[in-house]
Protein backbone atom coordinates (compact mmCIF):
# COMPACT_ATOMS: atom_id res chain seq x y z
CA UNK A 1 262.33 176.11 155.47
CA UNK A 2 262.24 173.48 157.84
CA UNK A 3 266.21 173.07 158.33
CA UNK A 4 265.94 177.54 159.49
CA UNK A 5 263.08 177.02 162.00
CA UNK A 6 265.27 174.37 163.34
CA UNK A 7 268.49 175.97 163.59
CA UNK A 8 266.36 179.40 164.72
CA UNK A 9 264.86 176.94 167.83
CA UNK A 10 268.76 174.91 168.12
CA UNK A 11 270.46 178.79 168.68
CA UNK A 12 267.85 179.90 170.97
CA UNK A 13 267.78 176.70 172.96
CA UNK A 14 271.67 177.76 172.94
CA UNK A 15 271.09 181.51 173.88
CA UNK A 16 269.32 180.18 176.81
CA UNK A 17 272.10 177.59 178.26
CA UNK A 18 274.52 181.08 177.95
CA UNK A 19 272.02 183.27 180.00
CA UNK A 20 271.77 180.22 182.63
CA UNK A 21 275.23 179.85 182.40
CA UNK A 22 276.00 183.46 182.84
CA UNK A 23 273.71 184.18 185.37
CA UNK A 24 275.06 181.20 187.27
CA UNK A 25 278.32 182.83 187.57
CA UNK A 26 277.32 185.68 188.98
């Protein structure tokens, strides 16, 4: 239980860095 919520938090710490990233390239 504890390793999902911390690979649910890990991938949308991720999804964030691509929308930054994205959104820094245009």
């Amino acid at each position: 239980m504890l390793l999902l919520c911390c690979f649910r938090s890990i991938r949308a710490v991720i999804g964030l860095l691509v929308v930054v990233a994205v959104c820094g390239l245009f």
